[in-house]
Protein backbone atom coordinates (compact mmCIF):
# COMPACT_ATOMS: atom_id res chain seq x y z
CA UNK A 1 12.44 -72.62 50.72
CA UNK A 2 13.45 -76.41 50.21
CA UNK A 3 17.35 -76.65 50.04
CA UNK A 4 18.73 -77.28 46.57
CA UNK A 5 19.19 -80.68 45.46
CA UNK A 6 22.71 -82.37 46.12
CA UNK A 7 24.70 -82.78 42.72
CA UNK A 8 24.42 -86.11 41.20
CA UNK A 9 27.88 -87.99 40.84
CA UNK A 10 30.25 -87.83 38.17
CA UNK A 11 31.36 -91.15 36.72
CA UNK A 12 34.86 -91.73 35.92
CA UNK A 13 34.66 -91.50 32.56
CA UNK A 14 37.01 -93.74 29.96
CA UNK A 15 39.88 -91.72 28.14
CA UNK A 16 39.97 -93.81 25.18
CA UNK A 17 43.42 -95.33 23.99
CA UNK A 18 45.07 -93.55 21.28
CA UNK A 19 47.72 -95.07 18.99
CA UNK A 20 50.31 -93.74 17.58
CA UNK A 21 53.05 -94.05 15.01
CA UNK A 22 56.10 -92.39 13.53
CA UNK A 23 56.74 -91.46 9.69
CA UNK A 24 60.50 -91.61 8.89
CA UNK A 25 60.73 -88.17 8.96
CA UNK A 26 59.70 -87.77 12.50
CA UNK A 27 56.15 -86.47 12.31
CA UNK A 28 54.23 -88.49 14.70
CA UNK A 29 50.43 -89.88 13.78
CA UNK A 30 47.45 -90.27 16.00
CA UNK A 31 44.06 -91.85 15.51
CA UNK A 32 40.60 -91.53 17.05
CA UNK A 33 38.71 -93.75 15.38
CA UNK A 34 34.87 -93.47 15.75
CA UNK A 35 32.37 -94.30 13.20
CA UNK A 36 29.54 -92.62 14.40
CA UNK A 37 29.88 -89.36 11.99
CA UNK A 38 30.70 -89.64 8.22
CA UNK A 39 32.50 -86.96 8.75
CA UNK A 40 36.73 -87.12 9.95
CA UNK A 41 39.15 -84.11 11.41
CA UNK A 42 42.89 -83.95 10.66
CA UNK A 43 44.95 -81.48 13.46
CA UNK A 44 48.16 -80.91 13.28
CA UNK A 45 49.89 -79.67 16.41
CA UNK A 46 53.13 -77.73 16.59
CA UNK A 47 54.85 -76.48 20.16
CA UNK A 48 55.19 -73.05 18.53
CA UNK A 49 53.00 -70.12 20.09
CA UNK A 50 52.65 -66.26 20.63
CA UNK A 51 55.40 -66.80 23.02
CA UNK A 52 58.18 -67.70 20.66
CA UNK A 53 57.42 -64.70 18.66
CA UNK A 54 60.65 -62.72 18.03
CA UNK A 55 60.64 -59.63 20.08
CA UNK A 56 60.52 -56.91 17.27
CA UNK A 57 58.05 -59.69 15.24
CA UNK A 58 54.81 -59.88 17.95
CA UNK A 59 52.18 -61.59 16.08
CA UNK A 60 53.81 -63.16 13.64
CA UNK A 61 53.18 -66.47 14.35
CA UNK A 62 49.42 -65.84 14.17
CA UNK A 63 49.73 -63.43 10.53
CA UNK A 64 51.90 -66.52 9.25
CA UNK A 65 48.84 -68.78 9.91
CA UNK A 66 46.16 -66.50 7.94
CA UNK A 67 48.40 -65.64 5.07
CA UNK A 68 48.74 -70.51 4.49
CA UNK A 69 45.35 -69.92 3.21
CA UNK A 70 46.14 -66.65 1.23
CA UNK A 71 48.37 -68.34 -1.33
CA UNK A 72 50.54 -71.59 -2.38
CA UNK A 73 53.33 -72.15 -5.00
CA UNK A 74 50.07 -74.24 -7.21
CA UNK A 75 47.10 -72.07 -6.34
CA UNK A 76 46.48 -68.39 -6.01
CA UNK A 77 43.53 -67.03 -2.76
CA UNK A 78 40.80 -67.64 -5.07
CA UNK A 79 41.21 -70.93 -5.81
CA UNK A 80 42.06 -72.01 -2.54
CA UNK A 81 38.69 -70.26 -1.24
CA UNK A 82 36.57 -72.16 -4.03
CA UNK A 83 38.22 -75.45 -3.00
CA UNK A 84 37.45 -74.77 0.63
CA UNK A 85 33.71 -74.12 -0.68
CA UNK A 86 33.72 -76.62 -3.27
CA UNK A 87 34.52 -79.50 -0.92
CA UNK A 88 32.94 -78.56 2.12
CA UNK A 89 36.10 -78.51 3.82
CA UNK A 90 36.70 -76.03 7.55
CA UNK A 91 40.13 -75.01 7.47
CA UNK A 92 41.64 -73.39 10.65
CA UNK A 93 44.46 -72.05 12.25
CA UNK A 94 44.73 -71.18 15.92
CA UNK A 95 47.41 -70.01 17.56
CA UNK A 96 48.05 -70.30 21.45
CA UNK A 97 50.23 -69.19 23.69
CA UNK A 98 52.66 -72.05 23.45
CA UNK A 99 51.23 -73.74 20.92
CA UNK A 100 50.04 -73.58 17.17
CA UNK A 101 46.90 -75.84 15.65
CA UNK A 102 46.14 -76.34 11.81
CA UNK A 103 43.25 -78.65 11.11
CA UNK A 104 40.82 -79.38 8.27
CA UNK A 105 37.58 -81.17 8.87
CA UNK A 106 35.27 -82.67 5.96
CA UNK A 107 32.94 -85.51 4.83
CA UNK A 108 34.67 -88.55 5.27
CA UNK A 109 34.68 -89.00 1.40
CA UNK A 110 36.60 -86.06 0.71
CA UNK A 111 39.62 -86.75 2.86
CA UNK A 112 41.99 -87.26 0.28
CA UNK A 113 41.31 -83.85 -1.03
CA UNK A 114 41.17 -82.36 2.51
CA UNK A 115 44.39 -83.83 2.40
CA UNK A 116 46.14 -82.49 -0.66
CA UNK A 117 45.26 -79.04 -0.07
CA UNK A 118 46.13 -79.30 3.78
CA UNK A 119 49.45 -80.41 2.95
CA UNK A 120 49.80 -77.66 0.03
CA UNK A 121 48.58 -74.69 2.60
CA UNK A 122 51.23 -76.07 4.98
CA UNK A 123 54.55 -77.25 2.79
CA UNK A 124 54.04 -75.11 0.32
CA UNK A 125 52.66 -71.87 1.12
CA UNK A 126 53.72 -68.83 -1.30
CA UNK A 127 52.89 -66.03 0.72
CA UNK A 128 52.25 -63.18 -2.41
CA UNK A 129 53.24 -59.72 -1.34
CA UNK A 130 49.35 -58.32 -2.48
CA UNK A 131 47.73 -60.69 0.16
CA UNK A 132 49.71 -59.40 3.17
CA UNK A 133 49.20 -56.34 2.10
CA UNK A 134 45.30 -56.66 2.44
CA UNK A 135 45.89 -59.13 5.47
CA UNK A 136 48.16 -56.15 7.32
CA UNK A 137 44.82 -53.87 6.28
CA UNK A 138 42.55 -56.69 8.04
CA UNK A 139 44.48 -56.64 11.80
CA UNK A 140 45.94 -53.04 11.42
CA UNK A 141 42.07 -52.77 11.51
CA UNK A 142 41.67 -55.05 13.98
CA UNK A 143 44.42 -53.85 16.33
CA UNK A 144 43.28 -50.47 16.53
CA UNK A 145 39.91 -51.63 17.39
CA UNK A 146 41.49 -53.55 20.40
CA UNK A 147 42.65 -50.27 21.92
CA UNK A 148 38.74 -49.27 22.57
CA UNK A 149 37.88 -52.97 24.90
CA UNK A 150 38.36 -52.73 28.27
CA UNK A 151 38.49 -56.57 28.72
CA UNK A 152 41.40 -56.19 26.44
CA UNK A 153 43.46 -53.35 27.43
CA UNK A 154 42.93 -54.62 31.24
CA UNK A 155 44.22 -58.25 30.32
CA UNK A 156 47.63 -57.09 28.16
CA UNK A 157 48.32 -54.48 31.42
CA UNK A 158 48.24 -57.30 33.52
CA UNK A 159 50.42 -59.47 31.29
CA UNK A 160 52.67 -57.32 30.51
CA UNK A 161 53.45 -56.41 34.19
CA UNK A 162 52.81 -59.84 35.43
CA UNK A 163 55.48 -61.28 32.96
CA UNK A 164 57.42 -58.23 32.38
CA UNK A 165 60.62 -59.33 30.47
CA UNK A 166 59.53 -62.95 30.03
CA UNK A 167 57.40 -64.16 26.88
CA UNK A 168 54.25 -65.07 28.12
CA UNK A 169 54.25 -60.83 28.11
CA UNK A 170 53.16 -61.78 24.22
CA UNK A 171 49.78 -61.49 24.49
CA UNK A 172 49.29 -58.51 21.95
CA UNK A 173 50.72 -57.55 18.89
CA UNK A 174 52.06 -53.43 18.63
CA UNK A 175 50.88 -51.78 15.58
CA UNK A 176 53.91 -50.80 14.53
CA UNK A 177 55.07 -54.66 13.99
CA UNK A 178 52.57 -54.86 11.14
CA UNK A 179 55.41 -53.19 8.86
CA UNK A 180 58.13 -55.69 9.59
CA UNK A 181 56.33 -58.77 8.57
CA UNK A 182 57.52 -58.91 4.96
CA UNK A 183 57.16 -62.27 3.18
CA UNK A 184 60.59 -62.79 3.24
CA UNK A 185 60.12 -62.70 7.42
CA UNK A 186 56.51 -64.78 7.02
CA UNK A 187 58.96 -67.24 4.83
CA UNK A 188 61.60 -67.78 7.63
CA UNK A 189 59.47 -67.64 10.32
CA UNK A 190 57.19 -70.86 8.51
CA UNK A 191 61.14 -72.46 8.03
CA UNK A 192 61.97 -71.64 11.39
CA UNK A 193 57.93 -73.26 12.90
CA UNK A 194 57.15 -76.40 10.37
CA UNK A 195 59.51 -78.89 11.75
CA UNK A 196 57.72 -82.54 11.07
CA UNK A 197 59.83 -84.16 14.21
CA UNK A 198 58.51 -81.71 16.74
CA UNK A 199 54.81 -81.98 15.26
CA UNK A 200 52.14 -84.28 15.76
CA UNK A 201 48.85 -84.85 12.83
CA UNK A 202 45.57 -86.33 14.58
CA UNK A 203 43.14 -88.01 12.40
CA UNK A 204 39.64 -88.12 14.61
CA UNK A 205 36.93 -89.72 12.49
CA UNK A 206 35.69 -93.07 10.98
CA UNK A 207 39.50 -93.76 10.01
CA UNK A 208 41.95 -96.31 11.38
CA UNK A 209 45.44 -96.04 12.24
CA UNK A 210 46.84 -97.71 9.32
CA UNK A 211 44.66 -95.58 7.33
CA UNK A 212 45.81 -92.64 8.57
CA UNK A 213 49.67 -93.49 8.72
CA UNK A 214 49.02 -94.75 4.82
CA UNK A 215 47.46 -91.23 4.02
CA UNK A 216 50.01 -89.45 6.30
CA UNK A 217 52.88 -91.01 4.30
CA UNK A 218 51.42 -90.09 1.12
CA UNK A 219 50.77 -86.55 1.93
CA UNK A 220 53.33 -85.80 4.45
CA UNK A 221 56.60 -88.13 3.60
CA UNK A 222 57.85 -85.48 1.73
CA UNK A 223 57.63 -82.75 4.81
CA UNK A 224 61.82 -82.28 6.03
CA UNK A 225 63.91 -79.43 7.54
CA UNK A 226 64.34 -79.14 11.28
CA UNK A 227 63.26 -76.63 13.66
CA UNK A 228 65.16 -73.12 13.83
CA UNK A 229 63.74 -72.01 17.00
CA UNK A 230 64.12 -73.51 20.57
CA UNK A 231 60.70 -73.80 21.75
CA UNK A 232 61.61 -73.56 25.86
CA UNK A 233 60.89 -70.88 27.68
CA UNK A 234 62.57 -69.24 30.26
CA UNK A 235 61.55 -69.78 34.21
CA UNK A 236 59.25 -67.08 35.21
CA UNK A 237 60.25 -64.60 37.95
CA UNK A 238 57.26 -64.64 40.84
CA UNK A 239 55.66 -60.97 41.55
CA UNK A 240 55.23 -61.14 45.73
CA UNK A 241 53.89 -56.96 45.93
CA UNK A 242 51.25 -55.14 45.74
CA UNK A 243 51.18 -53.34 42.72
CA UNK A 244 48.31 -51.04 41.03
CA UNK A 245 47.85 -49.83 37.24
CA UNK A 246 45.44 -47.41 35.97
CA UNK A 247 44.70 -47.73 31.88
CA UNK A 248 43.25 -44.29 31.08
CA UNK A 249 39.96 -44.53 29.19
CA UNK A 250 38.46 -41.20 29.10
CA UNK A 251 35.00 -40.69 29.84
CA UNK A 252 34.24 -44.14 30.42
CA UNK A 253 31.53 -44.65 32.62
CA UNK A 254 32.64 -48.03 33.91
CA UNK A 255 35.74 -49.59 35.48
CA UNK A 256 36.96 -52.63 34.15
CA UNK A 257 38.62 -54.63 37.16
CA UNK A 258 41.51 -56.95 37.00
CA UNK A 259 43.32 -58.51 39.68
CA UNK A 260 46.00 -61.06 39.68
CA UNK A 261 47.70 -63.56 42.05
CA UNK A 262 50.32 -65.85 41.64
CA UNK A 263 48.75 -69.38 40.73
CA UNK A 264 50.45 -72.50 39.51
CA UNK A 265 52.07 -74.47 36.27
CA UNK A 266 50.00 -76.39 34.55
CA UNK A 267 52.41 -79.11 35.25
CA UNK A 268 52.06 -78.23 39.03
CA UNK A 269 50.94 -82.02 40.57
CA UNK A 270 48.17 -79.43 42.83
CA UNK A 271 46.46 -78.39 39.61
CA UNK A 272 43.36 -79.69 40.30
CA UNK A 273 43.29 -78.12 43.87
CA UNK A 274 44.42 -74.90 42.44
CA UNK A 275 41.13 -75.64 40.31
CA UNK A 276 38.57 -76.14 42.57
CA UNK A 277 39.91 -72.84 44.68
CA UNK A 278 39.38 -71.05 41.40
CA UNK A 279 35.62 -72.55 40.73
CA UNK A 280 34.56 -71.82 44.08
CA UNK A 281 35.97 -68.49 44.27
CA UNK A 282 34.82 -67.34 41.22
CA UNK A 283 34.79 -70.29 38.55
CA UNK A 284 31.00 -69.61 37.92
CA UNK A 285 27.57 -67.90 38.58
CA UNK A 286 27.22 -69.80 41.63
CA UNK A 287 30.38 -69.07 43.17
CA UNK A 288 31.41 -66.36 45.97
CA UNK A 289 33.02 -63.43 44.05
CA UNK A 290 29.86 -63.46 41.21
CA UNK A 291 27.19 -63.56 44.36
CA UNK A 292 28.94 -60.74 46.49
CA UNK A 293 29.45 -58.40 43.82
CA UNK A 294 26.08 -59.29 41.51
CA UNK A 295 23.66 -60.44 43.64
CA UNK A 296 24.73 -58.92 47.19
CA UNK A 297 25.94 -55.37 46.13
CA UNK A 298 24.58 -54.88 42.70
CA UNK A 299 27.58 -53.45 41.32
CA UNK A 300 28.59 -55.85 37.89
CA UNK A 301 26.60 -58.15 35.71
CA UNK A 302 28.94 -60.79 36.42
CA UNK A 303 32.21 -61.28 38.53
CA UNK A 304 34.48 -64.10 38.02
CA UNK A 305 37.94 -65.27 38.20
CA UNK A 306 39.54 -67.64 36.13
CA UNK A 307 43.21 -69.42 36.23
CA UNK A 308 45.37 -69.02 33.25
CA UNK A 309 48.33 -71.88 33.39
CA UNK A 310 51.14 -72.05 31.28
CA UNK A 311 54.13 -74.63 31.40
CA UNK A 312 56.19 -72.54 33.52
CA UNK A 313 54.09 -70.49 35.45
CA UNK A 314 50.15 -69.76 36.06
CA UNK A 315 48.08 -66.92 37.02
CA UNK A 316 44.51 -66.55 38.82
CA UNK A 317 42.65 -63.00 37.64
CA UNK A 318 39.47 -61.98 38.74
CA UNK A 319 37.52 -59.22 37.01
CA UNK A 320 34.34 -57.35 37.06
CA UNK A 321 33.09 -54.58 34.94
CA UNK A 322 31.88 -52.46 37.92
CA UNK A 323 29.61 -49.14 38.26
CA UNK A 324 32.23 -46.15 38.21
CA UNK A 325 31.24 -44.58 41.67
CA UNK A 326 32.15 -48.01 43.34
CA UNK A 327 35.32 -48.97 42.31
CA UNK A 328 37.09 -48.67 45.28
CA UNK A 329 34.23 -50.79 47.46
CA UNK A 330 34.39 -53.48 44.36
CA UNK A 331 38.26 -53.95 44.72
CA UNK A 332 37.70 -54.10 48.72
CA UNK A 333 35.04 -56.85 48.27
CA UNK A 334 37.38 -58.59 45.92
CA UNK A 335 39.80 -58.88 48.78
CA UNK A 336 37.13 -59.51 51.32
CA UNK A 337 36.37 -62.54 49.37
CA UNK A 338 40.32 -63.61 49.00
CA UNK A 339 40.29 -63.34 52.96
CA UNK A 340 37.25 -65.31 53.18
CA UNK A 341 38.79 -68.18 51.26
CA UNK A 342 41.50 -68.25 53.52
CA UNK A 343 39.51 -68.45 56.59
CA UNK A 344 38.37 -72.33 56.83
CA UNK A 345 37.96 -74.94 54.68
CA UNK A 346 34.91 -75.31 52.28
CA UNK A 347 31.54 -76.49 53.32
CA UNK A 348 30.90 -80.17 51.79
CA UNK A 349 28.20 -79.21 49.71
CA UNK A 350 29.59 -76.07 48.38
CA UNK A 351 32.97 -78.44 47.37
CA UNK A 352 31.07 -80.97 45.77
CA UNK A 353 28.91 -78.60 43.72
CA UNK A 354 32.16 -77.02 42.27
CA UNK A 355 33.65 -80.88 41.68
CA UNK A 356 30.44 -81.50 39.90
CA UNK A 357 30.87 -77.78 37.81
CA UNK A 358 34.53 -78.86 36.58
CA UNK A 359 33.81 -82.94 36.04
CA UNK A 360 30.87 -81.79 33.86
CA UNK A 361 32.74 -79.58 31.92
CA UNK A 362 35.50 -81.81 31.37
CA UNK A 363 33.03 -84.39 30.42
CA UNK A 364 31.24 -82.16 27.31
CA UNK A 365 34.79 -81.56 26.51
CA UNK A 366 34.58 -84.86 25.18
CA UNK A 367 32.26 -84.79 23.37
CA UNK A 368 32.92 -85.38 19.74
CA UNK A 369 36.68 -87.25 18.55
CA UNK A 370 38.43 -84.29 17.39
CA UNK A 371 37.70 -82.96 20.69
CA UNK A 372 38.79 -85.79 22.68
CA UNK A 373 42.43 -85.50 20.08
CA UNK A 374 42.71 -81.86 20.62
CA UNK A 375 43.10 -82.73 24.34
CA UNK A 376 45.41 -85.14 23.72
CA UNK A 377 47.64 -83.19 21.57
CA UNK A 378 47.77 -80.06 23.91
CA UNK A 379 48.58 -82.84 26.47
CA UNK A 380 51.56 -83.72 24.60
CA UNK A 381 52.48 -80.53 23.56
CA UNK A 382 52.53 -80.01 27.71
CA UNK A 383 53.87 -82.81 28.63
CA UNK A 384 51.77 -83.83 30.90
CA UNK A 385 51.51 -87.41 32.50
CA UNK A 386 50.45 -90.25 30.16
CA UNK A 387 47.21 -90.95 32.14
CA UNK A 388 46.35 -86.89 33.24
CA UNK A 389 43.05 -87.41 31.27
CA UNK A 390 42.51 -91.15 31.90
CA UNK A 391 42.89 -89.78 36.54
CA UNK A 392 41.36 -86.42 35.78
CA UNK A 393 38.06 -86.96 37.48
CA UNK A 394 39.33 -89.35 40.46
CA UNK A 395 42.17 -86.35 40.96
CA UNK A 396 39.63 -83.84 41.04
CA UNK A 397 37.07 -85.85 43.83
CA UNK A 398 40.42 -86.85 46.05
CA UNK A 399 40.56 -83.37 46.66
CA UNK A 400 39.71 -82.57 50.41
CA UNK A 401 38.35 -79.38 52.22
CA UNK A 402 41.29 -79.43 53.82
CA UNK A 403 43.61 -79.00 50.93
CA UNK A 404 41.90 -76.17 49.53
CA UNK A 405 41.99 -74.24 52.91
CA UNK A 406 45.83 -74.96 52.34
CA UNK A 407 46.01 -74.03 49.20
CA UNK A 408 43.98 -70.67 49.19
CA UNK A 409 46.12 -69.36 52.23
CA UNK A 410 49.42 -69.54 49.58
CA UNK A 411 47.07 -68.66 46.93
CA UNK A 412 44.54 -65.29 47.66
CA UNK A 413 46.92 -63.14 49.86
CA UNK A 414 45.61 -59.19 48.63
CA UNK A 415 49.01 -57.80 49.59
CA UNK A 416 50.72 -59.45 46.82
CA UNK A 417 47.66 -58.90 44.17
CA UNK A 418 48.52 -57.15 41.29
CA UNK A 419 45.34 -54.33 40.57
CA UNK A 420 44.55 -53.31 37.01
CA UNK A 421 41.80 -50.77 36.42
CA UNK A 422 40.88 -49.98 32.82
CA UNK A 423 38.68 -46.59 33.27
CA UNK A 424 38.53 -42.75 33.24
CA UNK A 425 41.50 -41.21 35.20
CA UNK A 426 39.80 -37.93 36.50
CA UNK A 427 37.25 -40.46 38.40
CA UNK A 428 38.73 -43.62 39.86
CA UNK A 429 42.71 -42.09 40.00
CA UNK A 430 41.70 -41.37 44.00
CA UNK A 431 40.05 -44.41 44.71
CA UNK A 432 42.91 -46.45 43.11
CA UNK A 433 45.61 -44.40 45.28
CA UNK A 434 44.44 -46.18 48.37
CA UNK A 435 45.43 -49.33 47.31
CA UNK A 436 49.13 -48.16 46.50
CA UNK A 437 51.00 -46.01 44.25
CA UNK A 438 49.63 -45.77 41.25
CA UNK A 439 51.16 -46.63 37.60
CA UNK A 440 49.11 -44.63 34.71
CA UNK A 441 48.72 -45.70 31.31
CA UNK A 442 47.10 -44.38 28.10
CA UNK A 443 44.53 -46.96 25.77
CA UNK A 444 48.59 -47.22 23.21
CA UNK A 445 50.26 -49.00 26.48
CA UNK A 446 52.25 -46.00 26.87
CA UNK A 447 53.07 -44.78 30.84
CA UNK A 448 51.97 -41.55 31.51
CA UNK A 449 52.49 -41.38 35.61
């Protein structure tokens, strides 16, 4: 069998230059401009996320986001809907950990409008009592349905231990919140987010930047009030011990894997090392973890790991959904392969197939203008370094073999992986026991040994 051909190099690729500008009242205005679509995206960014939920209010921010398009002081649901329809307009609202994204995309011609009613969903929201009540309906249904995924209940056990105390922990929202979020709480919370100093509005599209500070003023001059939250977040305490957690799922006939190590910020200047260690640990079909466990033992459809980074702290979590009977040998194989990374630096080949993997991806990622904003707002909302995107592929080939053998000795050490096992009790609790005492939880988050 002929070896498999070498992976073609990866151009740097040109970040473009994006200018900005400042409205009087602090909101800050981007442009993108590209002519190539009729068609032009307005984001607006906020540094507000899950995490600056208040503690007995989990979810909120996200609720608050649904209910803009649910009601405004000038039009009811309905009409909002039919003017969404009407004018070919995609509204959206997505909500991150540390950060909050409202956009509306539409034919070039119909900016203004996108405009108006943008700027009416967002300054003006009404949020009627009968809307939350069906919206509360929607994610109490929603919520409860969450309590039946695996993938789910294994990722919020391994936040929630992983950031005990600390609000990254925010990564699901408890039923029982559903009944505090009034509109008078949807109302302060909306005071307390839409601060115009602290946000940023992106116009990606066949639009200048005088055109979109013109339009920005007109819709948006009239957006005051400051900020009632503090949007930093507290330093992260590092777990260093082996720790396992057993999420009861009765008579499941699979076990749903998830194990975590302490990675890095994503302000952390070895971010693209801890990168590569990721992709060629378990980044992708091709890498270690998803042959040993798919294609050596048999045991998973599909093993990988990926590396969640926050401002303040990051985590790497690998998971498989693995064959009952072999739960124990999967979580042995996942360490095997830790130790294995720690060994001796990466072959050439295998290194430059897994720069290739994360320049490519990178590169589709900017594909379109409102993609290429969206980066650079989440950029700013991270503060990272003025030229991150501009150095991301020459940062990313600078890395050596020898820095990722470096890295991935701080980085995979088993003893201080945290092991989260979403399965039935009466058939894995022995094979978990092994690894260290065991924490037991039912499918509601609540410990039961």
């Amino acid at each position: 069998m002929k070896n498999p051909p070498a992976p073609g190099l990866v151009r740097n690729v040109t970040f473009p230059e994006i200018p900005a500008a400042q409205l009087d009242n602090g909101l800050t205005v981007l442009c993108v401009e590209d002519h190539h679509l009729p068609r032009t995206s307005v984001i607006v960014s906020l540094p507000i996320g899950r995490a600056h939920d208040p503690d007995d209010l989990r979810g909120v921010t996200q609720v608050m986001g649904e209910m803009l398009k649910e009601g405004t002081e000038s039009r009811t649901s309905r009409e909002i809907a039919e003017d969404l329809d009407h004018l070919a307009i995609d509204f959206g609202c997505e909500v991150s950990m540390e950060q909050t994204i409202l956009s509306v995309t539409q034919l070039h011609p119909n900016l203004e409008e996108g405009l108006e009613l943008l700027s009416d969903l967002m300054l003006r929201p009404a949020f009627p009592d009968e809307e939350l009540t069906k919206v509360k309906v929607r994610w109490h249904g929603h919520l409860v349905a969450q309590r039946s995924d695996p993938n789910f209940l294994a990722s919020e056990r391994l936040s929630l231990y992983w950031y005990e105390g600390h609000p990254y922990s925010k990564v699901s929202t408890p039923i029982e919140h559903l009944s505090n979020m009034t509109p008078e709480r949807l109302r302060e919370r909306h005071t307390d987010c839409f601060a115009p100093q602290s946000a940023s509005i992106l116009f990606a599209g066949p639009i200048s930047l005088g055109e979109s500070v013109r339009l920005s003023q007109r819709f948006f001059s009239n957006w005051t009030g400051e900020a009632g939250i503090d949007n930093g977040l507290p330093d992260v305490t590092t777990r260093r011990e082996r720790s396992v957690h057993l999420v009861h799922r009765p008579d499941s006939t699979q076990t749903r894997l998830l194990i975590g190590l302490t990675a890095c910020s994503r302000l952390d200047q070895a971010y693209t090392q801890f990168k590569l260690a990721n992709q060629i640990f378990g980044g992708g079909a091709s890498s270690r973890y998803f042959l040993n466990l798919r294609e050596d033992k048999g045991y998973t459809y599909g093993a990988y790991s990926s590396l969640k980074a926050y401002r303040q702290a990051g985590l790497l979590a690998a998971g498989a959904s693995v064959r009952t009977d072999v739960t124990s040998d999967a979580i042995k194989e996942t360490f095997a392969e830790m130790e294995g990374m720690c060994s001796g630096p990466p072959e050439e080949q295998e290194l430059s197939r897994c720069k290739a993997e994360i320049n490519g991806a990178f590169v589709r990622g900017l594909e379109s203008p409102s993609s290429i904003g969206s980066l650079e707002l989440t950029r700013r909302i991270l503060g990272l370094p003025y030229d991150f995107y501009r150095s991301y592929i020459p940062a990313i080939e600078a890395v050596t073999p020898d820095q990722v053998s470096a890295l991935s000795k701080r980085l995979f050490v088993p003893d201080e992986a945290a092991i989260v096992a979403v399965g039935d009790a009466a058939q894995i609790s022995n094979a978990l026991e092994e690894f260290g005492p065991l924490a037991v939880y039912d499918q509601n988050g609540k410990s039961v040994g």
